[in-house]
N, C-alpha and C. Protein backbone atom coordinates (compact mmCIF):
# COMPACT_ATOMS: atom_id res chain seq x y z
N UNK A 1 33.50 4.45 -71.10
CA UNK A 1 32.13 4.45 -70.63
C UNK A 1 32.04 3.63 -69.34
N UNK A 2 31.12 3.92 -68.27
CA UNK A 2 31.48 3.47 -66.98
C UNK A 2 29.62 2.75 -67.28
N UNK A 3 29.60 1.87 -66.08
CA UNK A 3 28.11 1.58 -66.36
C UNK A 3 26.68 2.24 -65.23
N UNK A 4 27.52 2.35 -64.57
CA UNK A 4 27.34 3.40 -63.11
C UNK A 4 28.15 4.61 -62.77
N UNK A 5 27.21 5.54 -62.37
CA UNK A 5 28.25 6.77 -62.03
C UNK A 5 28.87 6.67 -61.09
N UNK A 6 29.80 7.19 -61.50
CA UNK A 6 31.21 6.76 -59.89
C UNK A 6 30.65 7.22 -58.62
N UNK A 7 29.66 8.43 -58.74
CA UNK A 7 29.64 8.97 -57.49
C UNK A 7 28.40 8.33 -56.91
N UNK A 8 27.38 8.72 -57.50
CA UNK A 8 26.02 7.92 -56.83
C UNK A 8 25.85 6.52 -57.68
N UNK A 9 26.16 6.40 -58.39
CA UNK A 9 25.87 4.61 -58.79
C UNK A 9 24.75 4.34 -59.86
N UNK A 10 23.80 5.42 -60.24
CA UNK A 10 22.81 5.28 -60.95
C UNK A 10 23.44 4.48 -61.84
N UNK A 11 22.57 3.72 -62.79
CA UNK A 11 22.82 3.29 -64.10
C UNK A 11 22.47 4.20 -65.25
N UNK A 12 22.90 3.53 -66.23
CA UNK A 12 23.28 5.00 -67.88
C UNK A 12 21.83 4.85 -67.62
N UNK A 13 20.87 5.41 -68.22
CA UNK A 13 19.65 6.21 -68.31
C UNK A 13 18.90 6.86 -67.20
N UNK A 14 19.35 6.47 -65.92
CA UNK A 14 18.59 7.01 -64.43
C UNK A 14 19.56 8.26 -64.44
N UNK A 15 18.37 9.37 -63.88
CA UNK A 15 18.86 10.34 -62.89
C UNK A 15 19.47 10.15 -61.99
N UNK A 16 20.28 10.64 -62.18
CA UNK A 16 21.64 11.14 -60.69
C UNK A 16 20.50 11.55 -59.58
N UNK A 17 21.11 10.87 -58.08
CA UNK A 17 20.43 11.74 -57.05
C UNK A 17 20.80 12.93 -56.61
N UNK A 18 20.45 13.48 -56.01
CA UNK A 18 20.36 14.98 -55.60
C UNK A 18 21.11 15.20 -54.47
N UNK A 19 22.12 14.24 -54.44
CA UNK A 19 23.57 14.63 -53.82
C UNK A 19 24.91 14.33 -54.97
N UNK A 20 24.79 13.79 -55.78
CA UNK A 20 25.61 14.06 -57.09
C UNK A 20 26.51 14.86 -57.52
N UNK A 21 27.89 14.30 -57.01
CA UNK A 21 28.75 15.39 -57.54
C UNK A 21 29.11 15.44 -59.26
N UNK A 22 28.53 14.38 -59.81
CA UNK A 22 28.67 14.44 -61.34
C UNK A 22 27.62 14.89 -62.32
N UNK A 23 26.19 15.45 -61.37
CA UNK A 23 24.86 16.14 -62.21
C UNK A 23 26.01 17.00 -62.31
N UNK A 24 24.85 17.85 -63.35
CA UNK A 24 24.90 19.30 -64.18
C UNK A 24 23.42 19.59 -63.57
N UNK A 25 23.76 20.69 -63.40
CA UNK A 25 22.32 22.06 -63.12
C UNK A 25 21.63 21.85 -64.52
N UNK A 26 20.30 21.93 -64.78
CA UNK A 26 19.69 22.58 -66.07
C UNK A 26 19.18 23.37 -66.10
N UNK A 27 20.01 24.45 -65.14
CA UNK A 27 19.46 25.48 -65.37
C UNK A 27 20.66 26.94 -65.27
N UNK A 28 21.61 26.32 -64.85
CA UNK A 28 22.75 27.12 -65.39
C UNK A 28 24.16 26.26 -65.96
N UNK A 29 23.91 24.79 -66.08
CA UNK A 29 24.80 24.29 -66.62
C UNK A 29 25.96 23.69 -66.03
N UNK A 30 26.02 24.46 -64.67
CA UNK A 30 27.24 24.27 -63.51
C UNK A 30 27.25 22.95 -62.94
N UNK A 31 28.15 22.61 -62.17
CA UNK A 31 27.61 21.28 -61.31
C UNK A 31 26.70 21.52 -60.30
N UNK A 32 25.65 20.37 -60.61
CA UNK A 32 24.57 20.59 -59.65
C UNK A 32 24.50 21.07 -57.65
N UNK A 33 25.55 20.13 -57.55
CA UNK A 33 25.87 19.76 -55.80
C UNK A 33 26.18 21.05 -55.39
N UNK A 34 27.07 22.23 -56.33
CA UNK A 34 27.12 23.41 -55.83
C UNK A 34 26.99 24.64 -56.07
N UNK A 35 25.59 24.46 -57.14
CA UNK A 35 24.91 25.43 -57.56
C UNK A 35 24.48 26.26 -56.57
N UNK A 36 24.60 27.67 -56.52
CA UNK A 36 24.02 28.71 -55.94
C UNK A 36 22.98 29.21 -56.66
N UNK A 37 21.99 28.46 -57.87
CA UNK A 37 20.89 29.64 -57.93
C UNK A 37 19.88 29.36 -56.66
N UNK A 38 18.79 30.30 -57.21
CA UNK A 38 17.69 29.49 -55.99
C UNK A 38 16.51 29.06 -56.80
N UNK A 39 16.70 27.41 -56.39
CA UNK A 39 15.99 26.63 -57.29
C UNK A 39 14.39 26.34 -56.52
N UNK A 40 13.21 26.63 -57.24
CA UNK A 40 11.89 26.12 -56.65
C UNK A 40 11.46 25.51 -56.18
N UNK A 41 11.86 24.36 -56.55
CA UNK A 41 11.36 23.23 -56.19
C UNK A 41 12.55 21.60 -56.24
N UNK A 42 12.35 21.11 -55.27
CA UNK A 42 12.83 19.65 -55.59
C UNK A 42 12.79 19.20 -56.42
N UNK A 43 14.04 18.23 -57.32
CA UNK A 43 13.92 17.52 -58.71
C UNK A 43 14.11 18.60 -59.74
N UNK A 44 15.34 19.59 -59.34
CA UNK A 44 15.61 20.19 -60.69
C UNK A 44 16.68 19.97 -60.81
N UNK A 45 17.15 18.33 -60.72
CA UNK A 45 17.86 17.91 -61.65
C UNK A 45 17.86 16.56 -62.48
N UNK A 46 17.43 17.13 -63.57
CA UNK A 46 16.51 16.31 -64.25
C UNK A 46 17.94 15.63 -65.52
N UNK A 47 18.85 15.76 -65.06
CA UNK A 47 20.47 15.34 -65.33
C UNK A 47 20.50 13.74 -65.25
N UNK A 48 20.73 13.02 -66.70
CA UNK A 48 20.64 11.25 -66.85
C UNK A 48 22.04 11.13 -67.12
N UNK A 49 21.95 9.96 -66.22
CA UNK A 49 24.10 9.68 -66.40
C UNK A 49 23.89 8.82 -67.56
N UNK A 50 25.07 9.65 -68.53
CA UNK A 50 24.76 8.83 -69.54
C UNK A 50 25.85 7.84 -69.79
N UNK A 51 26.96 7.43 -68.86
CA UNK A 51 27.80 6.79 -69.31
C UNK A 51 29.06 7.47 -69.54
N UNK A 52 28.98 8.90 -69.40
CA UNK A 52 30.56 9.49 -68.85
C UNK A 52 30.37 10.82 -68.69
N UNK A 53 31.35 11.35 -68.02
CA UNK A 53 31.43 12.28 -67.18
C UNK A 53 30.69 14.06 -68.28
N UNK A 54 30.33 14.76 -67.24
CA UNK A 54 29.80 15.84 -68.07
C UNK A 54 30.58 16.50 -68.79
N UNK A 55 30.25 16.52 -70.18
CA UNK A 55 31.72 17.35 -71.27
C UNK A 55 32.28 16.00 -72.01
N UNK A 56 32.51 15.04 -71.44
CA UNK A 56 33.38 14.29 -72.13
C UNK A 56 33.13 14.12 -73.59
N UNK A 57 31.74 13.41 -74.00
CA UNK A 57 31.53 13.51 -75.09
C UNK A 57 31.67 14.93 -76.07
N UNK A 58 30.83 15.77 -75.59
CA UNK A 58 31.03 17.18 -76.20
C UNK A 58 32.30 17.70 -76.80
N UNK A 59 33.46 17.46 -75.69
CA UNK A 59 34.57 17.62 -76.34
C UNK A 59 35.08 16.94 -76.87
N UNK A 60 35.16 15.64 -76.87
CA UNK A 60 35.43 14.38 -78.30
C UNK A 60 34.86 14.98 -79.33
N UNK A 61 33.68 15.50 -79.60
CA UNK A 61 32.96 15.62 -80.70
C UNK A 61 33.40 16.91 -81.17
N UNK A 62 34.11 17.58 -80.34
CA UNK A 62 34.82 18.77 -81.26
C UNK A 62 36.03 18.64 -81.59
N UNK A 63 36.52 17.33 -81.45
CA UNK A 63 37.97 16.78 -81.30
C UNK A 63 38.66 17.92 -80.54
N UNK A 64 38.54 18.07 -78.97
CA UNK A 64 39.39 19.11 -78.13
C UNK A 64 39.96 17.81 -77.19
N UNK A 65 41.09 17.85 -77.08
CA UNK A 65 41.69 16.69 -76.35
C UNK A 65 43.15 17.62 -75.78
N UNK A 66 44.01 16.92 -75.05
CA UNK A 66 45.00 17.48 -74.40
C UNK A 66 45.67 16.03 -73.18
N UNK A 67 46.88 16.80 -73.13
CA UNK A 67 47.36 15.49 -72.32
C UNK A 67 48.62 16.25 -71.15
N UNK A 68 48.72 15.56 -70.24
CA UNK A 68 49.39 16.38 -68.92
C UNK A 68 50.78 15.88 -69.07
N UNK A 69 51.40 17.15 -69.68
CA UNK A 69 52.87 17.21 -69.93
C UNK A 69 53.90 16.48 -69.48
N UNK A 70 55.04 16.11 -70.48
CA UNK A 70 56.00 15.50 -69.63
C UNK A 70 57.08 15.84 -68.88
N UNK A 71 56.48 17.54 -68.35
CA UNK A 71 57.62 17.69 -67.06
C UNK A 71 56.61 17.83 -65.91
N UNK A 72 55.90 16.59 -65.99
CA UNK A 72 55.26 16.47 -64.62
C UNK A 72 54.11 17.32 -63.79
N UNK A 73 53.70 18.01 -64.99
CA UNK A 73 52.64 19.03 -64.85
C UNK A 73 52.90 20.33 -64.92
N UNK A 74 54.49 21.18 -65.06
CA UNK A 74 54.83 22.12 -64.46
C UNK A 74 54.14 23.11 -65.51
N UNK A 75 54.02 22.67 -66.76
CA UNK A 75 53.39 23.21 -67.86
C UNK A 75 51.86 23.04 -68.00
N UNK A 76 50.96 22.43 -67.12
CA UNK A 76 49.87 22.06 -67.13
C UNK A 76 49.41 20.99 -68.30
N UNK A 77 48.12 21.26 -68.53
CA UNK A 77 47.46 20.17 -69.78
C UNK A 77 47.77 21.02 -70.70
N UNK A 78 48.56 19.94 -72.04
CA UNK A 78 48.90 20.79 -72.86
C UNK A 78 47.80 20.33 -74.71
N UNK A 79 47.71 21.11 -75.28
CA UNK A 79 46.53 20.64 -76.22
C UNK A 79 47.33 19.87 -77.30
N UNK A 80 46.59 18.70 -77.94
CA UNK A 80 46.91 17.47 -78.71
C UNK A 80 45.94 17.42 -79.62
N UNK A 81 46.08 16.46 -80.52
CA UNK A 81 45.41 15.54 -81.28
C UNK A 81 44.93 14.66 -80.99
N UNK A 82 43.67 13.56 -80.84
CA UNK A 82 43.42 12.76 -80.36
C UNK A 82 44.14 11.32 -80.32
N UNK A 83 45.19 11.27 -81.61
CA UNK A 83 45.91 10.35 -81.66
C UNK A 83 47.45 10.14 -80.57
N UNK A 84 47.61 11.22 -79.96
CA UNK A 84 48.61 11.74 -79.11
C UNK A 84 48.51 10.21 -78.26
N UNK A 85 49.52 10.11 -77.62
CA UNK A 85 50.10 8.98 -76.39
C UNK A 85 49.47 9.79 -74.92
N UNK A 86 48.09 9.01 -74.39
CA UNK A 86 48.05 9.81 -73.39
C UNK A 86 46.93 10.91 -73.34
N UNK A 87 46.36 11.27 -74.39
CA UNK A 87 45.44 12.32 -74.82
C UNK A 87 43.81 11.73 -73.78
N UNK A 88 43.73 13.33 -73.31
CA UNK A 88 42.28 13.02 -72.97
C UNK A 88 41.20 13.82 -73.25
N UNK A 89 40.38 14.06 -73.24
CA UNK A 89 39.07 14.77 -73.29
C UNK A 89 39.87 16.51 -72.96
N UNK A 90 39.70 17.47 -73.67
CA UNK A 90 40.12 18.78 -72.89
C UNK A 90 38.63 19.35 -72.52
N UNK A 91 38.28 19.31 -71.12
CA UNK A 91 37.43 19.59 -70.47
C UNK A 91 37.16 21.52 -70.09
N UNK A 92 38.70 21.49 -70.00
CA UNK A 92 39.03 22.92 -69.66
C UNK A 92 38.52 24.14 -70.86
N UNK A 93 38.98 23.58 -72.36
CA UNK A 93 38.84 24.24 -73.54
C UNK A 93 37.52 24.51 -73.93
N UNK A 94 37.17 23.06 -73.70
CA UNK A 94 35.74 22.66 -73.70
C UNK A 94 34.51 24.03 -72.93
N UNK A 95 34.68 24.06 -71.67
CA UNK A 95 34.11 24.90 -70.88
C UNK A 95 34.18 26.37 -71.53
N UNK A 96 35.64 26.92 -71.78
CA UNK A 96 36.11 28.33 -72.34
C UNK A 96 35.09 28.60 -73.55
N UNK A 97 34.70 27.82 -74.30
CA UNK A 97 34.56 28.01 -75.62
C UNK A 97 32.99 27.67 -76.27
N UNK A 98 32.22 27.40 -74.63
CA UNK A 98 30.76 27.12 -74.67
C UNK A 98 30.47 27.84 -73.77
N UNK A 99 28.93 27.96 -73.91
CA UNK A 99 28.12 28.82 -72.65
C UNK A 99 26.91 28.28 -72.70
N UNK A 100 26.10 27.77 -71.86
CA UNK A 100 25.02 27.04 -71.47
C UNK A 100 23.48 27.79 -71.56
N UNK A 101 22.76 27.30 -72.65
CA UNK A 101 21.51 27.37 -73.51
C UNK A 101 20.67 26.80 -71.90
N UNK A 102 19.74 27.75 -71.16
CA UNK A 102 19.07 27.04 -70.18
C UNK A 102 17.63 26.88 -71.36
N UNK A 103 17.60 27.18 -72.11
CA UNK A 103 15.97 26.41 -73.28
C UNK A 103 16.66 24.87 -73.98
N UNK A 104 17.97 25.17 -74.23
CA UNK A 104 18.09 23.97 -74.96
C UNK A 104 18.37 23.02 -73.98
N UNK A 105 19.07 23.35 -72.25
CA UNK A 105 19.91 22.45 -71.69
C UNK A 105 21.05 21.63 -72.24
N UNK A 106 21.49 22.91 -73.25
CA UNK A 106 22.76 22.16 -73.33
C UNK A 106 23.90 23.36 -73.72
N UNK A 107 25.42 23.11 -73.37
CA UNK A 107 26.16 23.82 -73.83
C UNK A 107 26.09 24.36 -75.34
N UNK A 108 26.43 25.20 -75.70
CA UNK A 108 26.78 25.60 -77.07
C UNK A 108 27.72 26.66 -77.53
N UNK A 109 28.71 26.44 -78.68
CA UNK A 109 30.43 27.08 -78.66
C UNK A 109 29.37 28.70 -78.77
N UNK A 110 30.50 29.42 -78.29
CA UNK A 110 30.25 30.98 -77.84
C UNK A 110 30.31 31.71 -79.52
């Protein structure tokens, strides 16, 4: 858990500003900074840093984790157990296996 977002600095309950490479869109789920919909109005990103990066929790909570192989990546992130040496958040799996609720604003498995 960080106490500020790395990129803009907010603290855990403030909105990210609206140059934020770590918002999420709420309205397609994507990262905000390079969303292509076309949004109405200013302040649609209504995205609170909560203390780590977007997904992280989500995929802890489905226990999806993975860790970057030991021939140096040539095999990419390979999937683990959370108890693994090295294991992190699988962000990638994570993404594959959700699709983004714009009523709920939040991911949910497909």
């Amino acid at each position: 858990m960080q106490a500020n977002c790395p990129d803009c600095g907010v603290d855990i309950g403030r909105l990210h500003k609206v140059s934020c490479d770590m918002a999420e869109c709420q309205l397609d789920g994507d990262q905000a900074l390079g969303c292509k919909l076309d949004h109405e109005h200013e302040g649609w990103y209504p995205d609170v840093w909560d203390g780590f990066g977007r997904g992280v929790l989500e995929a802890v909570g489905l226990g999806l984790y993975c860790y970057w192989g030991p021939d140096y990546g040539k095999k990419g992130w390979i999937e683990c157990d959370a108890s693994h040496p090295g294991a992190y958040p699988d962000l990638n799996r994570y993404y594959m296996i959700t699709r983004w609720n714009p009523n709920t604003k939040k991911r949910e498995l497909i």
